[in-house]
N, C-alpha and C. Protein backbone atom coordinates (compact mmCIF):
# COMPACT_ATOMS: atom_id res chain seq x y z
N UNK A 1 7.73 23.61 49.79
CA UNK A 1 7.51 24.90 50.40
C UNK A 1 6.08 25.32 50.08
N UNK A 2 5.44 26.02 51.21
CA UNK A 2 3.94 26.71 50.97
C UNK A 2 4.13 27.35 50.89
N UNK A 3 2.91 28.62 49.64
CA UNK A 3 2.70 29.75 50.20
C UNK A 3 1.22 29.90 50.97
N UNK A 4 0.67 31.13 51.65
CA UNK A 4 0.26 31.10 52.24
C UNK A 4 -1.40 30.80 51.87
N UNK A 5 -1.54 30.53 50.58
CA UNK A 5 -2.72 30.05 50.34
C UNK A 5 -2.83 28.16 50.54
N UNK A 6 -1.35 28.46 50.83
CA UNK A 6 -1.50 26.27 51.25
C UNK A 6 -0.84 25.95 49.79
N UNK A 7 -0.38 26.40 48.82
CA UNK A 7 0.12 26.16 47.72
C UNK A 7 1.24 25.45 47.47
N UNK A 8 1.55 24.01 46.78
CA UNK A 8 2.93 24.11 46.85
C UNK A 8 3.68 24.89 45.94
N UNK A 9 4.84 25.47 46.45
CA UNK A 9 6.18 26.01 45.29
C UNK A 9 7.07 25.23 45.40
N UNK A 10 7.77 25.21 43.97
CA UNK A 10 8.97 24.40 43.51
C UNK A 10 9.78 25.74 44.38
N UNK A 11 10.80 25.88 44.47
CA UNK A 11 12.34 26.19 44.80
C UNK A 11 12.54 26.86 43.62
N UNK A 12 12.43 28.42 43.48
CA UNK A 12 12.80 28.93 42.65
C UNK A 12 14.78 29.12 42.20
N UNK A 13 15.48 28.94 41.15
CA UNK A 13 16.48 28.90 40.60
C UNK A 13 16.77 30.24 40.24
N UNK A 14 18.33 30.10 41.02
CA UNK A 14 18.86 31.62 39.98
C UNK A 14 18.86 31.47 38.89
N UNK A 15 19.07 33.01 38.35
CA UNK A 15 19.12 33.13 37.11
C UNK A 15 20.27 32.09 36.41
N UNK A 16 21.66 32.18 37.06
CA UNK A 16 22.89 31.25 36.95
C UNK A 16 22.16 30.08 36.00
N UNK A 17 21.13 29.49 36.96
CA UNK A 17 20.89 28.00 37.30
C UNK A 17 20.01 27.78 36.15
N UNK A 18 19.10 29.00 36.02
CA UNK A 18 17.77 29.06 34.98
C UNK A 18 18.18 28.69 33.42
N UNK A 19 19.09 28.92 33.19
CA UNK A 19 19.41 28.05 31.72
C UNK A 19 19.71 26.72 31.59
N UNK A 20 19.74 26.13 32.82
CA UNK A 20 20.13 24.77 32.61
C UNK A 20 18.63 23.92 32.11
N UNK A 21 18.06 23.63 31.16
CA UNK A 21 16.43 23.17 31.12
C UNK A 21 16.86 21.57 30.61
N UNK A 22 15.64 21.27 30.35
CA UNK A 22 15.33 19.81 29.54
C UNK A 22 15.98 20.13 27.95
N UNK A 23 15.61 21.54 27.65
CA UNK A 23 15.12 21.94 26.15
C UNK A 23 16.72 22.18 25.81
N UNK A 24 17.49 22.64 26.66
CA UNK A 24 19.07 22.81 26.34
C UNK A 24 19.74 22.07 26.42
N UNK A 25 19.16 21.03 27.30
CA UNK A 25 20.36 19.64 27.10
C UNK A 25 19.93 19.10 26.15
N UNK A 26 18.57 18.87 25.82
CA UNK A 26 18.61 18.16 24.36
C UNK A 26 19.02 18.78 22.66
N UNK A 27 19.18 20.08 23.06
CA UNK A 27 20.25 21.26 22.37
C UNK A 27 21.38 20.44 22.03
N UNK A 28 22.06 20.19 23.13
CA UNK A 28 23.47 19.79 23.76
C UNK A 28 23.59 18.45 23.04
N UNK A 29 22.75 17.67 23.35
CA UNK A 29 23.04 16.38 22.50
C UNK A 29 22.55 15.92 21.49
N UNK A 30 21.72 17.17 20.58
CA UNK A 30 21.69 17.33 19.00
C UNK A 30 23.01 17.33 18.80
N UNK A 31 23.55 18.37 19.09
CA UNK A 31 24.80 18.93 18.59
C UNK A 31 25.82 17.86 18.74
N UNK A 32 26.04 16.93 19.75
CA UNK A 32 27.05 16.31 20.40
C UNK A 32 26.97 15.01 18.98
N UNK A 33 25.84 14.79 18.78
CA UNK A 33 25.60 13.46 17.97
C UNK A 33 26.24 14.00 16.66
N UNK A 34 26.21 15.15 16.14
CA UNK A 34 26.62 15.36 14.77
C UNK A 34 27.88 14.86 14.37
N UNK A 35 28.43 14.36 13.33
CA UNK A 35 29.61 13.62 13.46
C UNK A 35 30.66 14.25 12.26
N UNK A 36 30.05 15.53 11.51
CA UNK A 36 30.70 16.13 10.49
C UNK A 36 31.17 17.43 10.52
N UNK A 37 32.00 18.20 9.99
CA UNK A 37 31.78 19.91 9.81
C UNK A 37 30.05 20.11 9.14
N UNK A 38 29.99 19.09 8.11
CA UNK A 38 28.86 19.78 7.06
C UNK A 38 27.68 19.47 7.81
N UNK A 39 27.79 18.28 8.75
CA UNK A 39 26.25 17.96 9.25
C UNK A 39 25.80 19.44 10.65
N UNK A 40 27.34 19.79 11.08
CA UNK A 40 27.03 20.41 12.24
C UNK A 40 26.65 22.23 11.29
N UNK A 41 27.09 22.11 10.06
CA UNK A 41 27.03 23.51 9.66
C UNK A 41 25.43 23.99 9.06
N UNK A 42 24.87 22.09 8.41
CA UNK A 42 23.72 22.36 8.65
C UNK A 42 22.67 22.43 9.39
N UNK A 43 22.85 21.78 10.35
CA UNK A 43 21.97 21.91 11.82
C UNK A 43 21.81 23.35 12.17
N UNK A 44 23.14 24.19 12.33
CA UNK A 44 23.59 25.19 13.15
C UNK A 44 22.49 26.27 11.83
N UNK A 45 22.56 26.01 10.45
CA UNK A 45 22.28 27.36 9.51
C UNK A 45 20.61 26.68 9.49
N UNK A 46 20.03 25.91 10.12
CA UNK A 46 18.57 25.55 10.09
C UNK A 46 17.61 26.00 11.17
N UNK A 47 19.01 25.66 12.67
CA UNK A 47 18.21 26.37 13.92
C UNK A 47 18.35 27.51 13.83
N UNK A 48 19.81 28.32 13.15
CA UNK A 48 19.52 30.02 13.59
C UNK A 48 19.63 30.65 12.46
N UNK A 49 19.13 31.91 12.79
CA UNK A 49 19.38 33.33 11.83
C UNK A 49 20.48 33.30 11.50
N UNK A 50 21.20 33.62 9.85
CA UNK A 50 22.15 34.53 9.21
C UNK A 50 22.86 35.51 10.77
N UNK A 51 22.08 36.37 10.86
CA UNK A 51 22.56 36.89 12.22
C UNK A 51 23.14 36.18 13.33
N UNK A 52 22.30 35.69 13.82
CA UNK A 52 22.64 34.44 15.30
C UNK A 52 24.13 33.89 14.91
N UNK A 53 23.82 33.21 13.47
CA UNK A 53 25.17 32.60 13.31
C UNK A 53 26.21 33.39 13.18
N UNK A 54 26.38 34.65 12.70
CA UNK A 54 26.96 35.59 12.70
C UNK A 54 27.46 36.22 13.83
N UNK A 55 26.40 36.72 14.93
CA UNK A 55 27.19 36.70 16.41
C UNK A 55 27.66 35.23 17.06
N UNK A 56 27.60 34.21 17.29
CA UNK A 56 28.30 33.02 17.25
C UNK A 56 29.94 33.07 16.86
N UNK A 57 30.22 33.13 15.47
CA UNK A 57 30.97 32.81 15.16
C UNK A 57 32.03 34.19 15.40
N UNK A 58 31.17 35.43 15.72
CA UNK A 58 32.32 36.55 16.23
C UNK A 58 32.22 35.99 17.52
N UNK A 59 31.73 36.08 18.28
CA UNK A 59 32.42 35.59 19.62
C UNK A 59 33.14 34.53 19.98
N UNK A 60 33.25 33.18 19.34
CA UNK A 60 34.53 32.21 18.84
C UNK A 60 35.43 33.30 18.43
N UNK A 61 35.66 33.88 17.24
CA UNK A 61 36.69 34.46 16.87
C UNK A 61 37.16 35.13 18.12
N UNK A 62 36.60 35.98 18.79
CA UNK A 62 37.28 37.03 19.30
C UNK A 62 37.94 36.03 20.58
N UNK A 63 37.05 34.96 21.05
CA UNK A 63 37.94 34.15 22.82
C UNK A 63 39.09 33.75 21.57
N UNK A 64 38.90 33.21 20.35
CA UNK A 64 40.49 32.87 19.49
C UNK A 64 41.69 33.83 19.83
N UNK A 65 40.90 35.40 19.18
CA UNK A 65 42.03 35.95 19.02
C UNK A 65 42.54 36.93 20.70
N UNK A 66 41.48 37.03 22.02
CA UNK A 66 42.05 36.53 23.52
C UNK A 66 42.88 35.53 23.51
N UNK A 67 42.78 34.01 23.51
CA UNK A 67 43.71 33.23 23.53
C UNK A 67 45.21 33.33 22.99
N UNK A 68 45.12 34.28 21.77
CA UNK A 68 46.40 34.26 21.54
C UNK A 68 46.78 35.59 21.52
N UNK A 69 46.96 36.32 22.48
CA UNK A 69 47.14 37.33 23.46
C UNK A 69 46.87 38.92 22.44
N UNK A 70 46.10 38.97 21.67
CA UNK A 70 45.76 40.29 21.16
C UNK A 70 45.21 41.27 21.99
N UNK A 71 45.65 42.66 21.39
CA UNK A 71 44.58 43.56 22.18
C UNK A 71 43.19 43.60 22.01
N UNK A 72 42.54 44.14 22.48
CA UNK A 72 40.77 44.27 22.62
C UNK A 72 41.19 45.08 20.99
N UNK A 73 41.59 46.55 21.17
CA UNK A 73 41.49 47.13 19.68
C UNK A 73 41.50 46.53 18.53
N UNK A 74 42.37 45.99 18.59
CA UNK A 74 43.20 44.79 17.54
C UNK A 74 41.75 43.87 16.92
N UNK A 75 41.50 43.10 17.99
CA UNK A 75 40.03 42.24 18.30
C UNK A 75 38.82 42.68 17.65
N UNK A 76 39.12 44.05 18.44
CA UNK A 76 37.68 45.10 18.02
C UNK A 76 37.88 45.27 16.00
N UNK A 77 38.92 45.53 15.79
CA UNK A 77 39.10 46.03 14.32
C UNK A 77 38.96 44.52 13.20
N UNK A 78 39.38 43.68 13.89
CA UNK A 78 39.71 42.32 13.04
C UNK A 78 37.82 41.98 12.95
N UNK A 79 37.36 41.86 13.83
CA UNK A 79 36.44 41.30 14.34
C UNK A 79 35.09 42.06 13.89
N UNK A 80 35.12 43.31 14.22
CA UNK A 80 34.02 44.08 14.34
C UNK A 80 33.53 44.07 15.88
N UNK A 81 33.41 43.12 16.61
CA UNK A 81 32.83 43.60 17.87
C UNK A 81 32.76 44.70 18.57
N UNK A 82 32.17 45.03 19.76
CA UNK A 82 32.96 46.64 20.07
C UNK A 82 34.05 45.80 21.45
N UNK A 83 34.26 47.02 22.17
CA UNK A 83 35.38 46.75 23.35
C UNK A 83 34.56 45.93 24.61
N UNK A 84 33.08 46.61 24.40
CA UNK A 84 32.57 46.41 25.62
C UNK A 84 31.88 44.67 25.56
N UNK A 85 31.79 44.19 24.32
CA UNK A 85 31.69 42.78 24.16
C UNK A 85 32.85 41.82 24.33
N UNK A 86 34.06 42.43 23.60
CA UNK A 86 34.95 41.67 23.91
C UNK A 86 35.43 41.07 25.61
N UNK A 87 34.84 42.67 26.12
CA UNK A 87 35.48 43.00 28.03
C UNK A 87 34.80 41.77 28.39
N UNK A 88 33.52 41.40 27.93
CA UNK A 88 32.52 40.33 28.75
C UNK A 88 32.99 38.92 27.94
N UNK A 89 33.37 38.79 26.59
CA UNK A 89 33.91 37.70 26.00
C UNK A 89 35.20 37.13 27.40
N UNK A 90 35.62 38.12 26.98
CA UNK A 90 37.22 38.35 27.99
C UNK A 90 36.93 37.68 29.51
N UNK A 91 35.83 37.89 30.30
CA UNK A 91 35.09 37.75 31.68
C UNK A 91 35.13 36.63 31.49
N UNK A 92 34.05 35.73 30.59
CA UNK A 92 33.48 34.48 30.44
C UNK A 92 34.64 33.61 29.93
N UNK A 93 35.42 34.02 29.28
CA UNK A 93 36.98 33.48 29.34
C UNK A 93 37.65 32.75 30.41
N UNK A 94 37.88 34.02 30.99
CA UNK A 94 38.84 33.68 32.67
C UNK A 94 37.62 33.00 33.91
N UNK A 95 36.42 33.53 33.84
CA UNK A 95 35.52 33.38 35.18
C UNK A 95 34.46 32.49 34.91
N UNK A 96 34.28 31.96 33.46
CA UNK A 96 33.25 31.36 33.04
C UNK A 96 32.89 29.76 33.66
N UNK A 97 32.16 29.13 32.56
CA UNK A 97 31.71 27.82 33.26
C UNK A 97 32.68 26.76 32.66
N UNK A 98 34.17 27.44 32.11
CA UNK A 98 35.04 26.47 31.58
C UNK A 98 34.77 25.90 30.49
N UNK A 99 33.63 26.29 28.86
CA UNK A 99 33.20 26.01 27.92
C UNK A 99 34.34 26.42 27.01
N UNK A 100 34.78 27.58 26.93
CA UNK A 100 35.48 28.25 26.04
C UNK A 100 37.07 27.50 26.26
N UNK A 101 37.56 27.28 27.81
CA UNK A 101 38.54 26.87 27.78
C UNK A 101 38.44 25.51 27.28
N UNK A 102 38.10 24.32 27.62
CA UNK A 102 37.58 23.30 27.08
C UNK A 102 37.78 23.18 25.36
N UNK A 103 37.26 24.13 25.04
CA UNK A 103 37.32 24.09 23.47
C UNK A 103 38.31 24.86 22.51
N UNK A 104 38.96 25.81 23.35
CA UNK A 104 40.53 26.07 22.81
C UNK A 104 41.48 24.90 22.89
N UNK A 105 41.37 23.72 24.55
CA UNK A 105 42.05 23.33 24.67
C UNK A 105 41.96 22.13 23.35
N UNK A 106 40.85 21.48 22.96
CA UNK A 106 40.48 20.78 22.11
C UNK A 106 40.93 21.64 20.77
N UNK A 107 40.61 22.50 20.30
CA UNK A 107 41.35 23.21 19.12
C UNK A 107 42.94 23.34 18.83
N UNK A 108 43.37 23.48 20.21
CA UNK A 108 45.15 22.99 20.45
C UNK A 108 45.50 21.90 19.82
N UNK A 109 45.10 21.27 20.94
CA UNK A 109 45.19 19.51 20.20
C UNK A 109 45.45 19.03 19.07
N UNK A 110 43.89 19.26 18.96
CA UNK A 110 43.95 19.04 17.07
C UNK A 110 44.98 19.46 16.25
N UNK A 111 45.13 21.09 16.19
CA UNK A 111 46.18 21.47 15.48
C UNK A 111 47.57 20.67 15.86
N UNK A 112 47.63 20.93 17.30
CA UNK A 112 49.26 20.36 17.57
C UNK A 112 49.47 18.71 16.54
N UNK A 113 48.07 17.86 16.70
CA UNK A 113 48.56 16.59 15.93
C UNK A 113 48.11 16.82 14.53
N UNK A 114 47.59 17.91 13.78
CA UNK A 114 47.96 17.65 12.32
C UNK A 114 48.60 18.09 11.59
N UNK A 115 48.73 17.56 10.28
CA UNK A 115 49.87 17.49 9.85
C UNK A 115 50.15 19.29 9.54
N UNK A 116 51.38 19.71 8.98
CA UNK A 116 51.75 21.10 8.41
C UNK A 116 51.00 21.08 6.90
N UNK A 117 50.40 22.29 6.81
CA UNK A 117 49.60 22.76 5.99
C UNK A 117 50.17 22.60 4.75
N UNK A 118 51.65 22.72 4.96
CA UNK A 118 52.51 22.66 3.09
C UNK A 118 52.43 21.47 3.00
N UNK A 119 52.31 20.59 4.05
CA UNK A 119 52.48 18.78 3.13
C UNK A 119 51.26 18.37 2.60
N UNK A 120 51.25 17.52 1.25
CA UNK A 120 50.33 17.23 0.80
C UNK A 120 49.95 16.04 1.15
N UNK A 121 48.27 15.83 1.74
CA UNK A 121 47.54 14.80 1.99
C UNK A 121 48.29 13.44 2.12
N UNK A 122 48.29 12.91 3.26
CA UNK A 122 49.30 11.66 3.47
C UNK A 122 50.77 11.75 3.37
N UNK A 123 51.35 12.58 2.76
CA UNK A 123 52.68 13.03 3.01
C UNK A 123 53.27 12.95 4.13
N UNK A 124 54.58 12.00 4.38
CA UNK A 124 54.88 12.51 5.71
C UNK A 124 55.47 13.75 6.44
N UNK A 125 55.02 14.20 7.77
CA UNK A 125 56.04 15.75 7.80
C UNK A 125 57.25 15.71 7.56
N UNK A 126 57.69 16.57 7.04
CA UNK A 126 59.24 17.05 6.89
C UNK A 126 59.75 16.85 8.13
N UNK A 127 60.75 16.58 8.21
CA UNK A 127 61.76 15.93 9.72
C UNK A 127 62.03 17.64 10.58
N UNK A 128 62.56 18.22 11.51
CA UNK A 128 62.58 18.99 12.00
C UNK A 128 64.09 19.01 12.98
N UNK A 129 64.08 19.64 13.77
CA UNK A 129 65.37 19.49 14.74
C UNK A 129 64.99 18.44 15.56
N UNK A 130 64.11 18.90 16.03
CA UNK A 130 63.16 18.00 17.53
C UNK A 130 63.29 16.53 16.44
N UNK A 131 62.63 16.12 15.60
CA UNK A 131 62.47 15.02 15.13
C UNK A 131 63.44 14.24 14.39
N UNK A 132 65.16 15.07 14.34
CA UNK A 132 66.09 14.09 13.54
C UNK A 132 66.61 13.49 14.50
């Protein structure tokens, strides 16, 4: 595309589109390569602020405690957030780019296959109804 000085322009990107860069996918596959809790906890406390990590990990909490059907108040009090963060947590939930669902569904998982918290390390689970 020209403008009228004969210039070329790239195709400007929505905003939507404007976060997708070089600099965030290689974000994306720092993170992806980490292979620990401790390696990803130090990466995460090197790139950001006390703060940063701090809003991070409330907004995980709060799509947690959405997922398992709390009120916003409830949310708001456990959490600290206010209502009007949660409302947009809540948005990006249901309307988002499918990140958050993705990673509850992976947090399911996990839990569903490990073991119960009272058995000790290698222990097998205690038998159940479903399982006699």
């Amino acid at each position: 595309m020209s403008n009228p000085a004969g210039h070329h322009e790239e195709p400007k990107m929505s905003a939507i589109e404007a976060w997708r860069n070089e600099a965030v996918s290689g974000l994306f596959e720092a993170v992806l390569r980490l292979e620990t809790v401790d390696e990803t906890s130090a990466f995460f406390r090197d790139l950001c602020t006390l703060g940063e990590l701090h809003d991070l990990a409330q907004r995980w909490a709060v799509v947690r405690l959405l997922d398992a059907g709390m009120h916003y108040a409830e949310i708001s009090n456990r959490t600290g957030a206010s209502t009007a963060t949660i409302t947009r947590i809540a948005q990006w939930l249901r309307h988002g780019e499918g990140g958050y669902t993705a990673a509850l569904a992976r947090m399911h998982k996990a839990q569903a296959g490990a073991p119960n918290q009272t058995e000790a390390p290698g222990q097998a689970p205690t038998p159940t109804e479903e399982t006699r």
